[in-house]
N, C-alpha and C. Protein backbone atom coordinates (compact mmCIF):
# COMPACT_ATOMS: atom_id res chain seq x y z
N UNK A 1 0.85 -1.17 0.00
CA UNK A 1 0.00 0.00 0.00
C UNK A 1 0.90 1.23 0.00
N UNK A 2 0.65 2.26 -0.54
CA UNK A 2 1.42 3.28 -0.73
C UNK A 2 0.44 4.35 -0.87
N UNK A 3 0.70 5.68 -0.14
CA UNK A 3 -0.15 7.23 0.32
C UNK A 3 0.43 8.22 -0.30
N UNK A 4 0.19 9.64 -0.81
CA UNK A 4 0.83 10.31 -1.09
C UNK A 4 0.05 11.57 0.07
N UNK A 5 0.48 12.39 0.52
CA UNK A 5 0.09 13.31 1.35
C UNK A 5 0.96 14.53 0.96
N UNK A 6 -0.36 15.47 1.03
CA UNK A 6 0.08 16.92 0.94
C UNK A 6 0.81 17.62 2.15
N UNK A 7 2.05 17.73 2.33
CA UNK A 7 2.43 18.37 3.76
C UNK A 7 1.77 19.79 4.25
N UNK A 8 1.92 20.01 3.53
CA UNK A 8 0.98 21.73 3.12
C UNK A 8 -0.62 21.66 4.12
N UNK A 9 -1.02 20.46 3.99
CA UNK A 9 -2.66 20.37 4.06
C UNK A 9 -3.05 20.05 6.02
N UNK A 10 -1.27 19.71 6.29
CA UNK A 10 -1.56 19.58 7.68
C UNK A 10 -2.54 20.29 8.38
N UNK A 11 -3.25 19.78 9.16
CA UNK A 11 -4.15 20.78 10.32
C UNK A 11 -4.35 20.23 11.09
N UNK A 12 -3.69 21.00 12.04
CA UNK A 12 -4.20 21.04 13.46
C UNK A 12 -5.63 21.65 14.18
N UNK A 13 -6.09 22.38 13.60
CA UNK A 13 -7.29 22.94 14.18
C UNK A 13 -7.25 24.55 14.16
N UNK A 14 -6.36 24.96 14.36
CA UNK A 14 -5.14 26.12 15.11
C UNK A 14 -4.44 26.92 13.47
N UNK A 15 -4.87 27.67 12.86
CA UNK A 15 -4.51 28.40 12.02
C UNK A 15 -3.21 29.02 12.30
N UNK A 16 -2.47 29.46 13.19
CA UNK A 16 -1.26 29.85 13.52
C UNK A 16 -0.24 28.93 13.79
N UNK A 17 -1.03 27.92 14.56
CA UNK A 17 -0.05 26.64 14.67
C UNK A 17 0.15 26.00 13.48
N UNK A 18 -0.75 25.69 13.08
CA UNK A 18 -0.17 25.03 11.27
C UNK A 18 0.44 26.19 10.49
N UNK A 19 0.32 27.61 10.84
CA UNK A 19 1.68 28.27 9.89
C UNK A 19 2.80 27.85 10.21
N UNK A 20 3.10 27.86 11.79
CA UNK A 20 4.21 26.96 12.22
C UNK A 20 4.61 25.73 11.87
N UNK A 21 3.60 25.08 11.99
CA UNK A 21 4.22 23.72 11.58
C UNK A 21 4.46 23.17 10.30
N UNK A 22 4.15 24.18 8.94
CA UNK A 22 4.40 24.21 7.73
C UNK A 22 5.39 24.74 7.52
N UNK A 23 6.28 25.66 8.38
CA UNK A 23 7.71 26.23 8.14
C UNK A 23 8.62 25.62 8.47
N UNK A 24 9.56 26.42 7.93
CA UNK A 24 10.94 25.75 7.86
C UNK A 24 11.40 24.87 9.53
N UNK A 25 10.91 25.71 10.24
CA UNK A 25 11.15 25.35 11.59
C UNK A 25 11.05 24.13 12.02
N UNK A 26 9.56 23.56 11.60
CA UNK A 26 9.48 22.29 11.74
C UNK A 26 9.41 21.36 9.89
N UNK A 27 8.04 21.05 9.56
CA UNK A 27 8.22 19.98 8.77
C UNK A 27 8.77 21.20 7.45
N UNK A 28 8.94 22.33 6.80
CA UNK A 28 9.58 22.57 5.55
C UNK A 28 9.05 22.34 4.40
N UNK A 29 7.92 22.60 4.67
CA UNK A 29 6.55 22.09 2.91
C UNK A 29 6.91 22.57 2.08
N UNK A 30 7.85 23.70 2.02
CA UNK A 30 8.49 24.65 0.34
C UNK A 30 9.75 23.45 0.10
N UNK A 31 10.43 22.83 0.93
CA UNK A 31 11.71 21.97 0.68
C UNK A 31 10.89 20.25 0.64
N UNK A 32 10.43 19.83 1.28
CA UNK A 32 9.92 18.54 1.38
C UNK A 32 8.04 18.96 1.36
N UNK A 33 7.47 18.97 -0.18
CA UNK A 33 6.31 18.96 -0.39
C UNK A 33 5.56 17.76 0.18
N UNK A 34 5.83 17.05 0.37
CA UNK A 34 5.00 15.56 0.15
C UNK A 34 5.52 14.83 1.99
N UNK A 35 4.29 13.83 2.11
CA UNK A 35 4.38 12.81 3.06
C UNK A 35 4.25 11.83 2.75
N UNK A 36 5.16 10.34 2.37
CA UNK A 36 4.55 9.29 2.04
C UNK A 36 3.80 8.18 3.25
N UNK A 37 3.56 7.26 2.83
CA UNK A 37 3.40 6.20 3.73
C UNK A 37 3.15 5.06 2.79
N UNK A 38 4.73 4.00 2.88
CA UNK A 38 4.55 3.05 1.94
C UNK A 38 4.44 1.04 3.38
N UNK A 39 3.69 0.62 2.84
CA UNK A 39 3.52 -0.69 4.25
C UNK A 39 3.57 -1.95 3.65
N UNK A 40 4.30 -2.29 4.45
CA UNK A 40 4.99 -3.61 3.49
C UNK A 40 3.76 -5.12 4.18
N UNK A 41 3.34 -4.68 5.38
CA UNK A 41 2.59 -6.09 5.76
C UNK A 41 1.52 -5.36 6.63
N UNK A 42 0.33 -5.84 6.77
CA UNK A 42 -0.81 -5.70 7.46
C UNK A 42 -1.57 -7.05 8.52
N UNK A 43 -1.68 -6.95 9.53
CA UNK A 43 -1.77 -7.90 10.07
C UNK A 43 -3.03 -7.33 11.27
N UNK A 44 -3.31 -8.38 12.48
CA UNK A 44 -3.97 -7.82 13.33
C UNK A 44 -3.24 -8.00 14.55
N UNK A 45 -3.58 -6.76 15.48
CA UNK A 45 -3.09 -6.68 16.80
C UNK A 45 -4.27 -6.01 17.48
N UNK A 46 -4.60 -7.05 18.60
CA UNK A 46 -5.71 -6.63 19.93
C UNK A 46 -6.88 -6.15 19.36
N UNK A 47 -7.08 -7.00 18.28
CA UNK A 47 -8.84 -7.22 17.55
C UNK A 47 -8.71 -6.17 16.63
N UNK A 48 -7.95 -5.23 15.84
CA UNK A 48 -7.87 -4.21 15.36
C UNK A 48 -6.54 -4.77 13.87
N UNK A 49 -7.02 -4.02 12.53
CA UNK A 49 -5.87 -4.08 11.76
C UNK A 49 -4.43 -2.93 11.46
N UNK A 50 -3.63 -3.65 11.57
CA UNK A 50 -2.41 -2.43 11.56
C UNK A 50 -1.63 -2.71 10.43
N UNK A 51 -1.57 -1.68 10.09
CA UNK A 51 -0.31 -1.69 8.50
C UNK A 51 0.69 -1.10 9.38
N UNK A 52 1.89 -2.29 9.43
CA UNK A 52 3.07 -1.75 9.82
C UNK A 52 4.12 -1.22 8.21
N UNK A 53 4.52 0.06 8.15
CA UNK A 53 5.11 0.41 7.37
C UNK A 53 5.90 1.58 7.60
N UNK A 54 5.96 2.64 6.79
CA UNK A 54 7.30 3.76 6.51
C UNK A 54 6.86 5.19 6.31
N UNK A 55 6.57 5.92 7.22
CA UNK A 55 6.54 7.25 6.81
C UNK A 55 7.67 7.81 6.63
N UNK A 56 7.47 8.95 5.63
CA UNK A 56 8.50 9.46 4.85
C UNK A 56 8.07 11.16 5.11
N UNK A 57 8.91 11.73 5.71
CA UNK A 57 8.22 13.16 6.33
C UNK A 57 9.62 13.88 6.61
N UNK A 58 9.80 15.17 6.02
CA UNK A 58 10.80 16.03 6.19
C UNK A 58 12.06 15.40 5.36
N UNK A 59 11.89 14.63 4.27
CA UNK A 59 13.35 14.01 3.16
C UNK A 59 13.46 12.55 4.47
N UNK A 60 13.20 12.11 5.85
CA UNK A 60 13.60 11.05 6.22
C UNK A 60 12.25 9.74 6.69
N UNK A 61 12.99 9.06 5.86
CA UNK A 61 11.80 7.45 6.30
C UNK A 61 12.05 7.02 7.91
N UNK A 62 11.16 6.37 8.32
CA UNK A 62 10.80 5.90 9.70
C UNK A 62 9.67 5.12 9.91
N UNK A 63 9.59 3.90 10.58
CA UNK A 63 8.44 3.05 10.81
C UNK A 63 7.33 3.30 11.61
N UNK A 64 6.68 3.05 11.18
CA UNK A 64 5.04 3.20 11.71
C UNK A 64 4.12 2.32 11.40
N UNK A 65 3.39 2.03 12.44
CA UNK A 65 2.03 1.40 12.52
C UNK A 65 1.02 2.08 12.63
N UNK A 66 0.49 2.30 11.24
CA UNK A 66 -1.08 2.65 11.28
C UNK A 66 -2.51 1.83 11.77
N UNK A 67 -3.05 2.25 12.46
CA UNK A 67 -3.88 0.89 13.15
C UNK A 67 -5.42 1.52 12.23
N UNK A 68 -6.07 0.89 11.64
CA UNK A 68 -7.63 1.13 11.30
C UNK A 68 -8.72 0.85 12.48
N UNK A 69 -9.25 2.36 12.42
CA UNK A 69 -9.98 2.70 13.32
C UNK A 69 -11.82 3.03 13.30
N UNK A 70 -11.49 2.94 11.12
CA UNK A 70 -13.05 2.94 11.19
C UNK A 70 -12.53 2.61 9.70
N UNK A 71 -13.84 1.29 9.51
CA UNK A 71 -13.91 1.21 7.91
C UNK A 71 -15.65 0.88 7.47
N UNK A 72 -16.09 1.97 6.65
CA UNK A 72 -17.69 1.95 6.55
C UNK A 72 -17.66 2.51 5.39
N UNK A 73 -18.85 2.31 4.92
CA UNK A 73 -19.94 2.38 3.95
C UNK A 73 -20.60 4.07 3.99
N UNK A 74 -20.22 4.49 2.96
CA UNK A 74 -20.92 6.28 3.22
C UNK A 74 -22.43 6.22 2.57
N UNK A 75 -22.99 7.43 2.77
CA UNK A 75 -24.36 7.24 2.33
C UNK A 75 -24.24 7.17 0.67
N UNK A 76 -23.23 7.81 0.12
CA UNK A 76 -23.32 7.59 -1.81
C UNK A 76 -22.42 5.99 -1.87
N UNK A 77 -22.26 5.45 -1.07
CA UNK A 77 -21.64 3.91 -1.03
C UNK A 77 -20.29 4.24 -1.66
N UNK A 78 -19.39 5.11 -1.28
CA UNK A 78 -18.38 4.71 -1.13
C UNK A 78 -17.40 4.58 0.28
N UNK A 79 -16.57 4.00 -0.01
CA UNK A 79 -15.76 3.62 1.47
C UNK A 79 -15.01 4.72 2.28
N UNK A 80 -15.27 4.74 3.11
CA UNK A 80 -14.48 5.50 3.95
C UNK A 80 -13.54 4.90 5.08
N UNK A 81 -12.17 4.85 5.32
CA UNK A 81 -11.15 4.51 5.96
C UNK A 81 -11.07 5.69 7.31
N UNK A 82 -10.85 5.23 7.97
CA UNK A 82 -10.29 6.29 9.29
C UNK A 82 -9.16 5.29 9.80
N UNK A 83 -8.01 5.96 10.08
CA UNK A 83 -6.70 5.44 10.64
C UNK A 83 -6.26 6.19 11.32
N UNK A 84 -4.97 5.77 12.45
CA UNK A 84 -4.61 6.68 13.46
C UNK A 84 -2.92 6.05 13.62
N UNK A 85 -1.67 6.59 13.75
CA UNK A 85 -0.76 6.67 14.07
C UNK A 85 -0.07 7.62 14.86
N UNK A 86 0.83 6.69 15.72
CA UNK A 86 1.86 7.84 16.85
C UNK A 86 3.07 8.28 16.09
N UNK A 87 3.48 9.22 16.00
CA UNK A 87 4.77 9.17 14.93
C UNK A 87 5.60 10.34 15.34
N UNK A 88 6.76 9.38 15.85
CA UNK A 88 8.09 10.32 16.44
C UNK A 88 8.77 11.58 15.60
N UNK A 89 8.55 12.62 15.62
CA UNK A 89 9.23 13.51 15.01
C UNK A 89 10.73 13.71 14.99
N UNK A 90 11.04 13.25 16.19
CA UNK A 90 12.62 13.38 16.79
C UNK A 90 12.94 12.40 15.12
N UNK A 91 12.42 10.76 15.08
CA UNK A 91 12.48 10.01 13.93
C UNK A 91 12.96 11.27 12.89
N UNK A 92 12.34 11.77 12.06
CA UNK A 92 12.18 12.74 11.11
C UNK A 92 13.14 13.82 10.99
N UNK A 93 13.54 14.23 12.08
CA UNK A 93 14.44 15.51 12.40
C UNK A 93 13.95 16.50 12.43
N UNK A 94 12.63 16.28 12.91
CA UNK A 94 11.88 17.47 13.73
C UNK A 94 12.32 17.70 14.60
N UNK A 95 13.02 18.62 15.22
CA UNK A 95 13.11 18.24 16.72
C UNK A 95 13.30 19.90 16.93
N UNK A 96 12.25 20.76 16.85
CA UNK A 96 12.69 22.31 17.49
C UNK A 96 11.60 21.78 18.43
N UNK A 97 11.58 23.34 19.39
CA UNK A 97 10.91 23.26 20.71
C UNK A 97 11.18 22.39 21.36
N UNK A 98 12.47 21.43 21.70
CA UNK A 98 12.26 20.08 22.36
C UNK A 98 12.17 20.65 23.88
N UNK A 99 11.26 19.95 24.70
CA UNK A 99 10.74 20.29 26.07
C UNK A 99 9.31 21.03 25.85
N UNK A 100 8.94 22.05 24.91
CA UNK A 100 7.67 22.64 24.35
C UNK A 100 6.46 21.92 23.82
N UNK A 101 6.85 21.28 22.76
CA UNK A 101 6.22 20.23 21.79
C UNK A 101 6.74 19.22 21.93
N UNK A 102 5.18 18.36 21.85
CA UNK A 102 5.42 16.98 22.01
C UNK A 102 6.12 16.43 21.11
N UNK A 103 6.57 15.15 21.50
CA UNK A 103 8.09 14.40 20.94
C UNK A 103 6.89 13.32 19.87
N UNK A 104 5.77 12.84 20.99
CA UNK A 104 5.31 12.06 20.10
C UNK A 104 4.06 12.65 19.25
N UNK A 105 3.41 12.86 18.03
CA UNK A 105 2.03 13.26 17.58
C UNK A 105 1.62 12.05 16.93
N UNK A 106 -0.12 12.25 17.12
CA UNK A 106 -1.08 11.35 17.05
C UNK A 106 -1.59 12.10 15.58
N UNK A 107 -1.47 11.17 14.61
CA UNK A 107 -1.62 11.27 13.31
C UNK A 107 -3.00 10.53 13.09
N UNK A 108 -4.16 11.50 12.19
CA UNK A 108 -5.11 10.74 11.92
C UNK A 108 -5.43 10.98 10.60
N UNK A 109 -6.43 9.90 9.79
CA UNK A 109 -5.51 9.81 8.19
C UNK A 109 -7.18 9.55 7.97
N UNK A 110 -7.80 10.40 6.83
CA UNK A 110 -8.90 9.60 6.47
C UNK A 110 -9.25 10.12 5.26
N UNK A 111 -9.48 8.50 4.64
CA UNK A 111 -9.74 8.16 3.07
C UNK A 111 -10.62 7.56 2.42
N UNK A 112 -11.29 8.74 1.44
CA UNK A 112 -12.94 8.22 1.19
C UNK A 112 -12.30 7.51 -0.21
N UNK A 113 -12.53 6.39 -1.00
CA UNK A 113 -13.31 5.66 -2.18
C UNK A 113 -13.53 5.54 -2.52
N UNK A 114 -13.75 6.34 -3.56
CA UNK A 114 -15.31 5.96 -4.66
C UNK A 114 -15.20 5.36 -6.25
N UNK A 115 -16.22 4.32 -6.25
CA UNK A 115 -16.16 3.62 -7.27
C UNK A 115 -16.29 4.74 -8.07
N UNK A 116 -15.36 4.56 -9.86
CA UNK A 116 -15.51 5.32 -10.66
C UNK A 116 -16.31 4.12 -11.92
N UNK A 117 -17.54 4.48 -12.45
CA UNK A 117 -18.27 3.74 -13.03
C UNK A 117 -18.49 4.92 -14.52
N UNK A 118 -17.96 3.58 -15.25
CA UNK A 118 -18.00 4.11 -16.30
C UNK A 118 -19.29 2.83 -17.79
N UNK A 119 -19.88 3.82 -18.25
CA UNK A 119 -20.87 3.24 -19.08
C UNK A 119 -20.25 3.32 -20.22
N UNK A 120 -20.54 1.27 -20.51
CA UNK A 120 -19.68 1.14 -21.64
C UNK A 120 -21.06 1.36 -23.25
């Protein structure tokens, strides 16, 4: 499985904090546009599925387990994914504010589906 993510699109909630966290200071979205997430195996842990794989954030890869946290049916029937990961920044070479900002952030990822139907 392989993700492409806009670094740019981060949000926190917090309009000032995501100017921050789009600069150079921390993740660098004008130098490293993109977030990947490529997962080499998916398995289950404690009744739940986890893609253990590789985020790719700030030019450096690092492992991660994405665990699926919601997988349903939308009202136009396509799928919707909800996922959640912890993901070390220190990993990445994030590391300003250390003692300020947290070391670890809770990453949540969600991806709608939709059949593309085409009439032959």
């Amino acid at each position: 499985m392989h993700a492409l993510l806009d670094a740019a699109s981060f949000d926190t909630g917090n309009p000032r904090r995501d100017s921050d966290v789009r600069s150079a200071k921390y993740l660098d979205v004008a130098a490293y546009p993109d977030i990947t997430f490529d997962s080499q195996q998916v398995r289950q842990h404690e009744g739940k599925w986890v893609a253990a794989g590789t985020v790719s954030a700030h030019g450096v890869p690092a492992p991660v387990d994405l665990t699926l946290d919601e997988l349903r049916y939308g009202d136009a029937g396509e799928l919707i994914l909800r996922a959640s990961a912890k993901v070390d920044r220190y990993a990445h070479q994030v590391t300003a504010a250390k003692g300020l900002a947290a070391r670890w952030l809770t990453v949540e990822v969600t991806a709608i589906a939709k059949r593309d139907c085409i009439d032959a």
